[in-house]
Structure formats: structure tokens, C-alpha cells
C-alpha atoms as a PDB file:
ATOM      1  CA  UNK A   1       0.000   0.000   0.000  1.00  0.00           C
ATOM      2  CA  UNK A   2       2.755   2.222   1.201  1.00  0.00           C
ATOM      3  CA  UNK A   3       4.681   1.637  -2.241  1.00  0.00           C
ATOM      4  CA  UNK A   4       1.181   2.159  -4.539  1.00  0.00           C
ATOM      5  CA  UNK A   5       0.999   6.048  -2.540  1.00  0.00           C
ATOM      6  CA  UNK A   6       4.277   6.949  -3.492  1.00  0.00           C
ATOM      7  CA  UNK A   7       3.869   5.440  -7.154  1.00  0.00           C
ATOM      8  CA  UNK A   8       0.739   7.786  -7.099  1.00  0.00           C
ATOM      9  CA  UNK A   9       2.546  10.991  -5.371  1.00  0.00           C
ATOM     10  CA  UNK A  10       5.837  10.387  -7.697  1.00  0.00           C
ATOM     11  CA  UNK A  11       3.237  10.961 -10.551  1.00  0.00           C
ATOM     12  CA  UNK A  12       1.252  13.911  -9.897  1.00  0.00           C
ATOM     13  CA  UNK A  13       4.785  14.725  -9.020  1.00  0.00           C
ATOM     14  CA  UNK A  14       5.920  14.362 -12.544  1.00  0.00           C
ATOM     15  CA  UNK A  15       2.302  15.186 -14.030  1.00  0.00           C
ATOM     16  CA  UNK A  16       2.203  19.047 -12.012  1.00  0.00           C
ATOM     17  CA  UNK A  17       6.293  19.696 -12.849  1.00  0.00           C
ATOM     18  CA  UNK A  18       4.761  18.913 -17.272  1.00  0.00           C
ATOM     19  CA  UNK A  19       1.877  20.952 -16.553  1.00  0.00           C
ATOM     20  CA  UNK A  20       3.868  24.025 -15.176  1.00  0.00           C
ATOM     21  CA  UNK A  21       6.767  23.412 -17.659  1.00  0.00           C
ATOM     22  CA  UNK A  22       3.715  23.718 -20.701  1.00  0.00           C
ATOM     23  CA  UNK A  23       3.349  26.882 -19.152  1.00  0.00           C
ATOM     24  CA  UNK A  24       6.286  28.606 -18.411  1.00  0.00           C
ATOM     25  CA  UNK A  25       7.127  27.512 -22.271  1.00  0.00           C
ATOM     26  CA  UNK A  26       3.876  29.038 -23.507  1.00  0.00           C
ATOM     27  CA  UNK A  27       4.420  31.954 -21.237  1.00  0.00           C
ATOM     28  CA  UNK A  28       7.699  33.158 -23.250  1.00  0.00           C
ATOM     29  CA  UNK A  29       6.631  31.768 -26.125  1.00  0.00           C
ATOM     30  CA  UNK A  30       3.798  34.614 -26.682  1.00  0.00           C
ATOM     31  CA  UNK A  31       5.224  36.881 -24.953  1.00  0.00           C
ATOM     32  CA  UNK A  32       6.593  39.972 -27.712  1.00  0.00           C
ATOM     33  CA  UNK A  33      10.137  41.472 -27.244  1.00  0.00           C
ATOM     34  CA  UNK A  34      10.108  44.753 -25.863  1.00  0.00           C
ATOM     35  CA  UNK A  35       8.414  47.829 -27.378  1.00  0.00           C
ATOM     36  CA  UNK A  36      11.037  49.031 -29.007  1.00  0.00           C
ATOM     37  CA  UNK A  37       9.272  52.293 -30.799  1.00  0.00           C
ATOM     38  CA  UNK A  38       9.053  56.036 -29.983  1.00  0.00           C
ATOM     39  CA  UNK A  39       5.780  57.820 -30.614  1.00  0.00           C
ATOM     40  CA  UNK A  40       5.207  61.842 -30.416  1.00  0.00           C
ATOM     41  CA  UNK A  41       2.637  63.906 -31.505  1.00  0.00           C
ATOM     42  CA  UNK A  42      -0.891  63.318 -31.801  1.00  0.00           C
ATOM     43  CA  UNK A  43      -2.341  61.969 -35.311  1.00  0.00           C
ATOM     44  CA  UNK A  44      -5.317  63.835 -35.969  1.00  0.00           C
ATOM     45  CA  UNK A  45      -7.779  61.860 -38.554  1.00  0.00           C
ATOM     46  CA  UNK A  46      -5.984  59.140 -40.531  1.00  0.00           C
ATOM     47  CA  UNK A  47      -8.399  58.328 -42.933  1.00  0.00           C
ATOM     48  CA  UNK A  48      -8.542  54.202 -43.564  1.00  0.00           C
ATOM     49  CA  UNK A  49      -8.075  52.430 -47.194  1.00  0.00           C
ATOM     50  CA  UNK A  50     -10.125  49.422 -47.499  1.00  0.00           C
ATOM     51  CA  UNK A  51      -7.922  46.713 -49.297  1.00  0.00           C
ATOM     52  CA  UNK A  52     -10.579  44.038 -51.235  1.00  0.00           C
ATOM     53  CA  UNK A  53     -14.471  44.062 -52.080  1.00  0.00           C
ATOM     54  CA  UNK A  54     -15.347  42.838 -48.196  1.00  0.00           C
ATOM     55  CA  UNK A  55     -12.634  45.213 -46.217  1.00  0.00           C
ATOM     56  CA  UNK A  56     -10.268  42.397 -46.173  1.00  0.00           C
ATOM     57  CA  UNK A  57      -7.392  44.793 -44.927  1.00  0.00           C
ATOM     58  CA  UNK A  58      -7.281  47.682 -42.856  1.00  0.00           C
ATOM     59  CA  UNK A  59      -4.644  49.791 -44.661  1.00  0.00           C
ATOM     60  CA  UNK A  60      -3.444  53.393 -43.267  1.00  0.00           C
ATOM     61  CA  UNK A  61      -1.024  55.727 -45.220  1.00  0.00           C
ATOM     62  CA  UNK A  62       2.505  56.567 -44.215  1.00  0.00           C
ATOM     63  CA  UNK A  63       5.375  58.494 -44.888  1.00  0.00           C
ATOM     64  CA  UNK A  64       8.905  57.603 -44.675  1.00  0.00           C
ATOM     65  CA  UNK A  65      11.665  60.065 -43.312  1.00  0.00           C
ATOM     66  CA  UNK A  66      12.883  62.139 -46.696  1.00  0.00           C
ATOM     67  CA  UNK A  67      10.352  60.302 -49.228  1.00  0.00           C
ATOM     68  CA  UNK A  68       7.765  62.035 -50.083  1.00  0.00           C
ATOM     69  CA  UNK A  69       5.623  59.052 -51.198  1.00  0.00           C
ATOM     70  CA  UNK A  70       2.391  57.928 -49.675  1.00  0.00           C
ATOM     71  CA  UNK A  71       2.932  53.869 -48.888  1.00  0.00           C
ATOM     72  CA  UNK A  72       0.493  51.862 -46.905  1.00  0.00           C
ATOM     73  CA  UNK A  73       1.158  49.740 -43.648  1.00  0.00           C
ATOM     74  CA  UNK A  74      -1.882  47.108 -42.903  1.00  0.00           C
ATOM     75  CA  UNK A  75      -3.469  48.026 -39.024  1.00  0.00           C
ATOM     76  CA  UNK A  76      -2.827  44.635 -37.035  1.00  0.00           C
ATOM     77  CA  UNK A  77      -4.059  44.385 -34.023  1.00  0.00           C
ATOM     78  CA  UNK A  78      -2.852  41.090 -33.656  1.00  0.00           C
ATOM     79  CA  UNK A  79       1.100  41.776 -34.302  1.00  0.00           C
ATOM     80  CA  UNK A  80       2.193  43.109 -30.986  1.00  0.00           C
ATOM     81  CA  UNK A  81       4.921  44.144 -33.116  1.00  0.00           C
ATOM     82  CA  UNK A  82       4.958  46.818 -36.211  1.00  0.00           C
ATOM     83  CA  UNK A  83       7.433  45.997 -38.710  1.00  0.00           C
ATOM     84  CA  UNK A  84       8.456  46.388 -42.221  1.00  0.00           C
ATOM     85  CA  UNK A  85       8.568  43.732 -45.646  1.00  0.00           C
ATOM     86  CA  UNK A  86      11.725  43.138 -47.212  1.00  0.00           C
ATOM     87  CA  UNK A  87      10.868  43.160 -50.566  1.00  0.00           C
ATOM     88  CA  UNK A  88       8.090  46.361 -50.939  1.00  0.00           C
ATOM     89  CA  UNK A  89      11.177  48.660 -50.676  1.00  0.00           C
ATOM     90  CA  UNK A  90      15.116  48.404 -51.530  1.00  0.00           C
ATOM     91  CA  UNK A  91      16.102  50.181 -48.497  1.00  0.00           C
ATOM     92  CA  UNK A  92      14.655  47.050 -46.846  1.00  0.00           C
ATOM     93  CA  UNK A  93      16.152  44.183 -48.775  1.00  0.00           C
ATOM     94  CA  UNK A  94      18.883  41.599 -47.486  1.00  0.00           C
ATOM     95  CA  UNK A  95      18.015  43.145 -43.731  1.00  0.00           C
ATOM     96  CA  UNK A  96      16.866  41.653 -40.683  1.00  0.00           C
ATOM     97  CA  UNK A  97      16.667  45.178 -39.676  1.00  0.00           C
ATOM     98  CA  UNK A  98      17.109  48.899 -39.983  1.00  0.00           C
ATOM     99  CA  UNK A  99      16.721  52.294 -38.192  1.00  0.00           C
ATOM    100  CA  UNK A 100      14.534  54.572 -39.633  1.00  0.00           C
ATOM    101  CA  UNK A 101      11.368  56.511 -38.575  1.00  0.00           C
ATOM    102  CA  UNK A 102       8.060  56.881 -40.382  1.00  0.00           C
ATOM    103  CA  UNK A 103       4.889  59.277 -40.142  1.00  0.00           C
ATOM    104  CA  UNK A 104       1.300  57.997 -39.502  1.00  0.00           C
ATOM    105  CA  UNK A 105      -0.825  61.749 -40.021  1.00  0.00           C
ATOM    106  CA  UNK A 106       1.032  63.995 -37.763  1.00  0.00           C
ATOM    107  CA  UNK A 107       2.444  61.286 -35.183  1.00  0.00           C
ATOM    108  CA  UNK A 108       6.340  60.613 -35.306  1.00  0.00           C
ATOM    109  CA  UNK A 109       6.960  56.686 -35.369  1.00  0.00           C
ATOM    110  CA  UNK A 110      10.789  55.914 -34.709  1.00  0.00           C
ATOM    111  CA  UNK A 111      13.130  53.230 -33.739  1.00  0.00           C
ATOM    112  CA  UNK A 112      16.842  52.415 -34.717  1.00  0.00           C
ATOM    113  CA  UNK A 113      15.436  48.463 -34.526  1.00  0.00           C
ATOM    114  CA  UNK A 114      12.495  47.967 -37.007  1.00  0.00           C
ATOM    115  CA  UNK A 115      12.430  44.443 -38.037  1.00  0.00           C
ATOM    116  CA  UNK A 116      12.028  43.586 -41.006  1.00  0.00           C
ATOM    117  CA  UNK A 117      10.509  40.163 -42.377  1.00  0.00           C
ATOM    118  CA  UNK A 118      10.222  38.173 -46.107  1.00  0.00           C
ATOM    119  CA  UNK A 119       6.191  37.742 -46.889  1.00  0.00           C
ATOM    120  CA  UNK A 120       7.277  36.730 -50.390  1.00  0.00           C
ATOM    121  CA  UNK A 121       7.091  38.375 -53.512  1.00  0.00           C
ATOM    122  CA  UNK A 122       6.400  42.004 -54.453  1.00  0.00           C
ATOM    123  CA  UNK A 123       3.980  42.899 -57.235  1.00  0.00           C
ATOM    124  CA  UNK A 124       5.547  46.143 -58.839  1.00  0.00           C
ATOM    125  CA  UNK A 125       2.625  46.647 -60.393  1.00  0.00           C
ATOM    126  CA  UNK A 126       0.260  47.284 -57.207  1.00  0.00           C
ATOM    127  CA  UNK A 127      -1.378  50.604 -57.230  1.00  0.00           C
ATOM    128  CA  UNK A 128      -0.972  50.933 -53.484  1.00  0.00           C
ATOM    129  CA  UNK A 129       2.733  50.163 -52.234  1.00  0.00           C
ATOM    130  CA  UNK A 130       1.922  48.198 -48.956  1.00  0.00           C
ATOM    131  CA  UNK A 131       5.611  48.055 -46.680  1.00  0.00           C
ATOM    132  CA  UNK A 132       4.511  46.671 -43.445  1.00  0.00           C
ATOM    133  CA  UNK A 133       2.256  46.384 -40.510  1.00  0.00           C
ATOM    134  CA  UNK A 134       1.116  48.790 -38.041  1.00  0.00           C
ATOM    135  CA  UNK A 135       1.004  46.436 -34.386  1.00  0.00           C
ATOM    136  CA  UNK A 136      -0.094  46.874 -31.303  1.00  0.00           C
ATOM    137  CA  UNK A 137       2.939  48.484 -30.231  1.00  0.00           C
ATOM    138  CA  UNK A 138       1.675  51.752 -31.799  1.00  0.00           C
ATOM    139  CA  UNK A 139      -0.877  51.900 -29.105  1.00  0.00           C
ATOM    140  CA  UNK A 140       1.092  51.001 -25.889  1.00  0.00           C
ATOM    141  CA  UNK A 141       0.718  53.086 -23.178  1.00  0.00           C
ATOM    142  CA  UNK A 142      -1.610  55.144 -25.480  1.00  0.00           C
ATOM    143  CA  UNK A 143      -5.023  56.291 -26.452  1.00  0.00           C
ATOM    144  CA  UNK A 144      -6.173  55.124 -29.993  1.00  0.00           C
ATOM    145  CA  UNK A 145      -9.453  55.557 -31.389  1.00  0.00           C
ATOM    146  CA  UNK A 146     -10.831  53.765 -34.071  1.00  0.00           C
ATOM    147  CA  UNK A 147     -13.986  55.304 -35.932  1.00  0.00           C
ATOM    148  CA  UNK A 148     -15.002  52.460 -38.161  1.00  0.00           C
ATOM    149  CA  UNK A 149     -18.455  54.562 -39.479  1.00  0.00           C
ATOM    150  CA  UNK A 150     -16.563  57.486 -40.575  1.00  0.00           C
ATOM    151  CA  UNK A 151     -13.516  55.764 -41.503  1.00  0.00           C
ATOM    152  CA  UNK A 152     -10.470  57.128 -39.588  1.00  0.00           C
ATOM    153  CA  UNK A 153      -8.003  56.255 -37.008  1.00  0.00           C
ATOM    154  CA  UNK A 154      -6.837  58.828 -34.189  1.00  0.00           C
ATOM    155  CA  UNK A 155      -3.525  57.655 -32.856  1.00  0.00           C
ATOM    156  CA  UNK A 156      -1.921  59.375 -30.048  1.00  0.00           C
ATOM    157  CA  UNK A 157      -4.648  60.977 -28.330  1.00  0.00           C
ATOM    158  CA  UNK A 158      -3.656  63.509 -25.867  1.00  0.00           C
ATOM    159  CA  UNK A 159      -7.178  63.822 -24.316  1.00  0.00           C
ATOM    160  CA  UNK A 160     -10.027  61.791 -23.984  1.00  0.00           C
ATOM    161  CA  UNK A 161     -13.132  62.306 -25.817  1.00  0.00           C
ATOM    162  CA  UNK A 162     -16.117  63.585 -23.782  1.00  0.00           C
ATOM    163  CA  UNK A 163     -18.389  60.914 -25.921  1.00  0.00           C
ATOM    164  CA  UNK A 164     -16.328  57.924 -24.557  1.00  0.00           C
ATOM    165  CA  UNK A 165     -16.608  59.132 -21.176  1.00  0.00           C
ATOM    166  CA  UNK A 166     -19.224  57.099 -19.324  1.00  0.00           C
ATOM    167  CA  UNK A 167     -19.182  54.203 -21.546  1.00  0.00           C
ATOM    168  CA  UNK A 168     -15.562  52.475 -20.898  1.00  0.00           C
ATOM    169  CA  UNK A 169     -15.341  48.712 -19.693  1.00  0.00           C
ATOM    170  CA  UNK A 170     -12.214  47.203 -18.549  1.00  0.00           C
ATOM    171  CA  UNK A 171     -10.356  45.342 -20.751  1.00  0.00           C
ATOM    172  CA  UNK A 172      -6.667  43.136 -20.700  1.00  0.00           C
ATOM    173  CA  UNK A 173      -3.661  43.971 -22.578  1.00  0.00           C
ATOM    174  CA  UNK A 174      -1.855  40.932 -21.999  1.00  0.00           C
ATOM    175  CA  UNK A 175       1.472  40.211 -24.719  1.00  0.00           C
ATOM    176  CA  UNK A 176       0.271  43.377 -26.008  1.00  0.00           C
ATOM    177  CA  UNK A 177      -3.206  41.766 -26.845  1.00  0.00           C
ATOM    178  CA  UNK A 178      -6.544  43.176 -26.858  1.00  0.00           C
ATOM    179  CA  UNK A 179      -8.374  40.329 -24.774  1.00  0.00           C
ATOM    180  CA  UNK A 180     -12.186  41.871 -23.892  1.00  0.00           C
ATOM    181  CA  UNK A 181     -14.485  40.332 -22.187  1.00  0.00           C
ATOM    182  CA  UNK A 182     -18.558  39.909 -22.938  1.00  0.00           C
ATOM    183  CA  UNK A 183     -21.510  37.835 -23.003  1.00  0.00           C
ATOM    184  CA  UNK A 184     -22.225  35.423 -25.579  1.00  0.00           C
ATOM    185  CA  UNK A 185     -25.104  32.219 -25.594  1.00  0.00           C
ATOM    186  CA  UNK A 186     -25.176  33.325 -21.826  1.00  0.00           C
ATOM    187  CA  UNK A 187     -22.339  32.726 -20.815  1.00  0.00           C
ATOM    188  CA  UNK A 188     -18.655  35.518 -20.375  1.00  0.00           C
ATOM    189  CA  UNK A 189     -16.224  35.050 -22.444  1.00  0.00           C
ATOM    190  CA  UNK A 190     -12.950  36.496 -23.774  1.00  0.00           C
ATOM    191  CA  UNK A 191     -12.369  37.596 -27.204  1.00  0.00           C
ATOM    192  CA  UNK A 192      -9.293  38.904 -28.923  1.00  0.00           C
ATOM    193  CA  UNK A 193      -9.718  41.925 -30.741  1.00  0.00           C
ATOM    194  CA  UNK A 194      -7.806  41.359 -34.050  1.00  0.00           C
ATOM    195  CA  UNK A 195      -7.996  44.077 -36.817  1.00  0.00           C
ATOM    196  CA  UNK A 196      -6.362  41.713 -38.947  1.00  0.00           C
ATOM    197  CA  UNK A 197      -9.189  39.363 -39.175  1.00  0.00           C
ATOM    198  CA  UNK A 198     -10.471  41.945 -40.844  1.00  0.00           C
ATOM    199  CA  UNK A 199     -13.322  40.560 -43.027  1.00  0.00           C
ATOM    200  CA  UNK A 200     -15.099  38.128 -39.785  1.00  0.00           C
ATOM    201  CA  UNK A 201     -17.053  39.221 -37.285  1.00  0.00           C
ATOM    202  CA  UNK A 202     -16.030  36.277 -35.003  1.00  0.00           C
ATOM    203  CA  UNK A 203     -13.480  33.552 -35.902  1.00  0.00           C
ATOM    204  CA  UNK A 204     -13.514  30.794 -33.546  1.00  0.00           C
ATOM    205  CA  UNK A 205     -13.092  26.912 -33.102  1.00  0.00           C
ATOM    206  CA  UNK A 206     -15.218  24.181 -34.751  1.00  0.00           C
ATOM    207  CA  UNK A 207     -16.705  23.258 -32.067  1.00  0.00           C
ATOM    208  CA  UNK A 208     -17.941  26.799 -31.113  1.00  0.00           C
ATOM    209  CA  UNK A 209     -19.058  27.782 -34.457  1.00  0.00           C
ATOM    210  CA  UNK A 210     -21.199  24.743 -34.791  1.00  0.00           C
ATOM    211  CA  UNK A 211     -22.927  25.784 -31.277  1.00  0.00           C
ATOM    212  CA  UNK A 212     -23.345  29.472 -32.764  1.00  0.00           C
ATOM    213  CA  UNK A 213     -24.156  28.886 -36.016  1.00  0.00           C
ATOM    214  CA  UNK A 214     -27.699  29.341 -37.395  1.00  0.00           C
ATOM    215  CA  UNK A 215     -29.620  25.686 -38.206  1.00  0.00           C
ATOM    216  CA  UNK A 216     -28.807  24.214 -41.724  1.00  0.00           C
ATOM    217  CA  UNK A 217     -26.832  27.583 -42.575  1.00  0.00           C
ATOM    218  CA  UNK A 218     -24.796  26.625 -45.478  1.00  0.00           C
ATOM    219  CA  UNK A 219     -21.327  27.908 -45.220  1.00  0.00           C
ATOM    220  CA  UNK A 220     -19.002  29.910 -47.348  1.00  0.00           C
ATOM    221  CA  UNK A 221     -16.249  28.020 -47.873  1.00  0.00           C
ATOM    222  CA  UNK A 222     -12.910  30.711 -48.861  1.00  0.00           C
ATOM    223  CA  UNK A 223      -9.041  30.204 -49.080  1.00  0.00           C
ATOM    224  CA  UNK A 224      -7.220  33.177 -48.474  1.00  0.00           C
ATOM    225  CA  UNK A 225      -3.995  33.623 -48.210  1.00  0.00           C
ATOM    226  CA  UNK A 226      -1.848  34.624 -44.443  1.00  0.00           C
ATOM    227  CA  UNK A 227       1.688  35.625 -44.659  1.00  0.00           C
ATOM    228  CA  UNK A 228       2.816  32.380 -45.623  1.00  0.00           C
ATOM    229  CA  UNK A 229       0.157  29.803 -45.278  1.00  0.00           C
ATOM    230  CA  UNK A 230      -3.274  28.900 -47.139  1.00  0.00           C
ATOM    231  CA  UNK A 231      -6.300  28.659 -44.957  1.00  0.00           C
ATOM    232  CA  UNK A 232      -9.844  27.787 -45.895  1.00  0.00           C
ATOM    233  CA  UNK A 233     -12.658  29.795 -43.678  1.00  0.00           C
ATOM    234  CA  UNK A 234     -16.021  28.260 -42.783  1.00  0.00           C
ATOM    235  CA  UNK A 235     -18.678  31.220 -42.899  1.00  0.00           C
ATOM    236  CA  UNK A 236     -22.200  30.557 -41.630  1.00  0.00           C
ATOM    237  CA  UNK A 237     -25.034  32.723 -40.402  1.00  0.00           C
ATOM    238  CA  UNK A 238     -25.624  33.421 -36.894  1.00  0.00           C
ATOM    239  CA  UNK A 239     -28.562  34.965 -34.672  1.00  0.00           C
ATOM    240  CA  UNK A 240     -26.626  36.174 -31.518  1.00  0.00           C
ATOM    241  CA  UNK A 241     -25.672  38.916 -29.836  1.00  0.00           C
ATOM    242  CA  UNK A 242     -22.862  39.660 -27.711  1.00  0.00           C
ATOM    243  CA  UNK A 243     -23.020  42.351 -24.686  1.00  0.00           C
ATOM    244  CA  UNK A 244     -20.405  44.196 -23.809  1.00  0.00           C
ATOM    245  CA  UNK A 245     -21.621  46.268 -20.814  1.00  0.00           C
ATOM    246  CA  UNK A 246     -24.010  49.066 -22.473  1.00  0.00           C
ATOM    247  CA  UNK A 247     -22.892  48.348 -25.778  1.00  0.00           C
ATOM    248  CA  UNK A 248     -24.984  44.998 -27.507  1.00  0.00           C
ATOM    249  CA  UNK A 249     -23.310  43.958 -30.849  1.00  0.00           C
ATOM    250  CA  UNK A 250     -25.135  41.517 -33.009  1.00  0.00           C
ATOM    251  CA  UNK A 251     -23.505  38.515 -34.194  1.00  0.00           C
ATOM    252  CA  UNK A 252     -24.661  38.084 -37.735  1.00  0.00           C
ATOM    253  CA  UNK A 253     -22.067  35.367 -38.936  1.00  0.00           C
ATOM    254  CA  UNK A 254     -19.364  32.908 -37.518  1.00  0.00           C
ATOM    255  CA  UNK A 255     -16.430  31.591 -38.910  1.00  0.00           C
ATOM    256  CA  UNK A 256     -13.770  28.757 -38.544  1.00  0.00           C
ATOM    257  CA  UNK A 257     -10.301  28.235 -39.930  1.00  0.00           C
ATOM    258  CA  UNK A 258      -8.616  25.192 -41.074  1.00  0.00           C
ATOM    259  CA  UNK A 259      -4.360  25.937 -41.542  1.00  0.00           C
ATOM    260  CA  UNK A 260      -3.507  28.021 -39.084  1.00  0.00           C
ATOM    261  CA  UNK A 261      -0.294  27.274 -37.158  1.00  0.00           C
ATOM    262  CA  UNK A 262       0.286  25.391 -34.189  1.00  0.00           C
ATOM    263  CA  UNK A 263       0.962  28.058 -32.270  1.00  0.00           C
ATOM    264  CA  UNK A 264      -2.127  30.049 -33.503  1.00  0.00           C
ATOM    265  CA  UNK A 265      -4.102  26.804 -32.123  1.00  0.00           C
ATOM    266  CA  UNK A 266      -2.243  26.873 -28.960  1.00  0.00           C
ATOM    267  CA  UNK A 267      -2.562  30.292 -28.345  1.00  0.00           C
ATOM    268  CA  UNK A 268      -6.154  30.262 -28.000  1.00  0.00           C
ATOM    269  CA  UNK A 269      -6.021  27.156 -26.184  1.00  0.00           C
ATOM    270  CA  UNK A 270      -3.444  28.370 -23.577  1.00  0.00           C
ATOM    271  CA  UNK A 271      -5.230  31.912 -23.083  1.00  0.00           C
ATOM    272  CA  UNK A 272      -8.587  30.214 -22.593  1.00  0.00           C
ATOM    273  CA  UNK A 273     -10.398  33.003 -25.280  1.00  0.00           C
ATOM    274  CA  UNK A 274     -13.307  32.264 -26.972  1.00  0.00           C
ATOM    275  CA  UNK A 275     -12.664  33.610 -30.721  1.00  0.00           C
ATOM    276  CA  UNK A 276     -11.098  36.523 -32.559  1.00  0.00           C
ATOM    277  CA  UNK A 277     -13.327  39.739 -33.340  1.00  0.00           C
ATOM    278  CA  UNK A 278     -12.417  41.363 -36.463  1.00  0.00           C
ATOM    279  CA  UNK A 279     -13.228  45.057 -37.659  1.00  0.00           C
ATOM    280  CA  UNK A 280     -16.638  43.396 -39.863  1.00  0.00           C
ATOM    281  CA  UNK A 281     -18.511  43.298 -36.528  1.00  0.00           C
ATOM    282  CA  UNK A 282     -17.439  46.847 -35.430  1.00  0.00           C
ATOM    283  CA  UNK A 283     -18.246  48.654 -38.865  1.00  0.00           C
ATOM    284  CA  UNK A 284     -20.985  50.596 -37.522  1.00  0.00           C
ATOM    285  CA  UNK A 285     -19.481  51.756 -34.303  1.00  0.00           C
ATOM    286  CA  UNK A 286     -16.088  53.673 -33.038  1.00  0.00           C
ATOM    287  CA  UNK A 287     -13.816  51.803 -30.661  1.00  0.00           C
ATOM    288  CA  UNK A 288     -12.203  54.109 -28.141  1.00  0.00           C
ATOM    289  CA  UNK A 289      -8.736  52.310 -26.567  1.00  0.00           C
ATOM    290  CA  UNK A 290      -6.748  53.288 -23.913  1.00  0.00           C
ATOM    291  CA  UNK A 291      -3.649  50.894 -23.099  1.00  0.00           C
ATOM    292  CA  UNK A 292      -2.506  52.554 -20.296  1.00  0.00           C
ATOM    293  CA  UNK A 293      -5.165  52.496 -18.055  1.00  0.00           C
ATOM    294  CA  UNK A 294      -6.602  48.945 -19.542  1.00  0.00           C
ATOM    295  CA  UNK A 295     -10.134  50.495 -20.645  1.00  0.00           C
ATOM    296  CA  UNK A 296     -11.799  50.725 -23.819  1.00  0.00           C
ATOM    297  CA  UNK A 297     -15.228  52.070 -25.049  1.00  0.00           C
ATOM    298  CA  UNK A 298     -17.478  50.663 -28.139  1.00  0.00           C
ATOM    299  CA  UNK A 299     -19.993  53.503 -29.236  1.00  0.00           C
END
């Protein structure tokens, strides 16, 4: 008997030391390098570019120190990081990174460490010369507002709108992630806000989206292209609505995703959220985020 305990003990032993060894690996393994940019000045009004038919990118303009061209940078939420693409510019080619500083409106973006990353191929022939992504970064320890019905971004913000006053709800910026929480099919849950998701409203796990989904929906079946994989989305109508404090949002569709990484899986495992919102569900109302003090406003 005495031997059959200590079997037992040695292995919840063993079984607690895997557990918290997952998670100390997961830990670092999300967890961004440090925020390596400078940001003065407020923006002002930074009008958005819709990239594709259903908004499938959120694209903002920018100008690079002594170039007077207007290029593009997609808004991703989801990159804690904003970096360049090694082959939209030759500054940027054969470099893992560079020091430089670009203008979003009137707010000074700088650091002597952007990275810079191969997404394949450039198409010369693009009208609109897209060089990178905008992450979360940008709105660290700041006030961003995002004003999806009249098609701007405020970056920056040196004061908070009167409007957004009374209607903020606390939200976690955890690895520089926008993690909210609401009430869906009754029950709370946590979504990531990702603006790079751009064209769902909600994309979550199979399982999920065949709990949320609207009886006999037929779904859209799409591959798209991200950075360097092909995924196929699952798109199906939905009759839900989540709550967010005073704010109700209806859920009109739902989507899955078969491709995405490992770590993309295990993220939303390990972080315990329920899906990704992307900007389709917000198009008719302004987001108001502020990063410092961990509160954000949907009007």
C-alpha cells in the first residue's frame, strides 16, 4: 500500500512539474520582445483604405523620413509588433533590420530596430505600395481611437473624448493583446480583438461555431492567403448577440479556420479566449482604446 501512494505521489509529481513546464514555455513563447518604438505627436484623422471588395485589410497611409511618397502599412491588431517587408522597398532588402522613422498623419513613429521580415514576392505593379504592418505596439501606453463609421483612425490621443466618457469597460492587454471580455449564448467570455481578421465578425473553433451557427446555414467556404500559409474559412449565419456592458453587438455570422499554425491553435487554447473579433462586426461603431489604463469604449 505504502509503495502504490508513493507510485501515485511520484506521478502527480511528474504530471504538475509537465503541466507548469507547458506553461512557463507558452508563457515566453507569446510573450513579444520589448516595445522598441518612440511615438510623439498626436495623429489627428488618418483616414482608412479598405484593401478588397469585403474590407479584407485595414490599410493606413505613411510616410517615410525624406520620401515624399504615400505607402500603406496594414493596421494589425494582432502583431504586438509593427514591422516592415523586405521586398516592398530596396532600403529594406537583405536586412533583418534597420533604423529609420516613419509618419502615420502627424504622429512621429521611430526606432533604430524595425524588423524587417520576407512575406514573399512584391507585385511592382500594385497601385498601393503596402511596406509593413502597423502592431499593437503603436498603441502602448496610449489612447487610440478607431472610428469604423466614418472611416479614420486617431492615434496618439492627448485627451479623452467627452463621448467615450461614461461608456468604458475594462479590458486586458496581456502580450500586447486586446483580450475583452462579454456575453455570448449566456455565458462571459474572452475575445481577442484582431484588426487583422479583418473581413469576420467572429473567428472561432469548430466546435464553437457549430454551437453558434444558425440551423442548416450553409457555409461559405474561402481560401485566403496569411503571410505564408493557405487557410480555408467556414462562414455561416448566426442569430446572436454579444453584450459588452451598455454596448450589444449583433452577431450576424461565424467563422472557422482550417491551416492556421500550431501556435495560432495553442494560443487560444493556452489563453482560454473564446474567438477573434475582427473590424466586420465593429463597422458601424467607433472603438475608443486606452492601453494605459486597460479600458476601452465601443460607441
Amino acid at each position: 500500500m505504502k509503495i502504490l501512494k508513493k507510485i501515485v505521489l511520484a506521478f502527480l509529481l511528474i504530471l504538475t512539474l509537465l503541466c507548469l513546464g507547458f506553461y512557463f514555455y507558452f508563457d515566453q513563447k507569446f510573450s513579444p520582445e520589448e516595445n522598441y518604438l518612440t511615438v510623439k505627436n498626436e495623429s489627428g484623422k488618418v483616414n482608412i483604405k479598405w484593401l478588397g471588395e469585403n474590407k479584407n485589410v485595414l490599410l493606413l497611409p505613411v510616410h517615410l523620413q525624406n520620401d515624399s511618397v504615400t505607402y500603406f502599412m496594414q493596421f494589425d491588431t494582432g502583431s504586438p509588433t509593427t514591422l516592415f517587408y523586405e521586398n516592398s522597398l530596396e532600403a529594406f532588402k537583405n536586412k533583418n533590420q534597420i533604423k529609420t522613422q516613419f509618419k502615420i498623419g502627424n504622429t512621429d513613429v521611430s526606432s533604430d530596430r524595425f524588423k524587417i521580415i520576407s512575406v514573399g514576392k512584391n507585385n511592382d505593379k500594385d497601385s498601393l505600395k503596402i511596406i509593413g504592418t502597423i502592431g499593437s505596439d503603436l498603441l502602448d501606453q496610449n489612447k487610440t481611437m478607431i472610428n469604423f463609421k466614418e472611416g479614420y483612425v486617431v492615434f496618439n490621443i492627448l485627451k479623452e473624448p467627452k463621448s467615450f466618457s461614461n461608456t468604458k469597460l475594462d479590458f486586458k492587454f496581456k502580450k500586447r493583446k486586446i483580450i475583452i471580455t462579454g456575453t455570448l449564448n449566456g455565458k462571459q467570455e474572452q475575445f481577442l480583438y484582431d484588426s487583422g481578421t479583418s473581413a469576420y465578425e467572429l473567428l472561432t473553433n469548430k466546435e464553437n461555431w457549430e454551437k453558434l451557427k444558425s440551423p442548416n446555414s450553409k457555409p461559405v467556404v474561402e481560401k485566403a492567403q496569411s503571410w505564408e500559409r493557405i487557410l480555408t474559412s467556414y462562414t455561416a449565419k448566426s442569430n446572436q448577440t454579444i453584450k459588452f456592458k451598455n454596448k450589444e453587438l449583433i452577431l450576424s455570422e461565424v467563422t472557422y479556420v482550417e491551416g492556421i499554425s500550431q501556435s495560432q491553435y495553442m494560443l487560444m487554447k493556452f489563453s482560454g479566449m473564446t474567438g477573434m473579433l475582427g473590424n466586420k462586426i465593429f463597422l458601424n461603431n467607433s472603438l475608443y482604446i486606452d492601453c494605459k489604463e486597460e479600458k476601452i469604449s465601443i460607441n
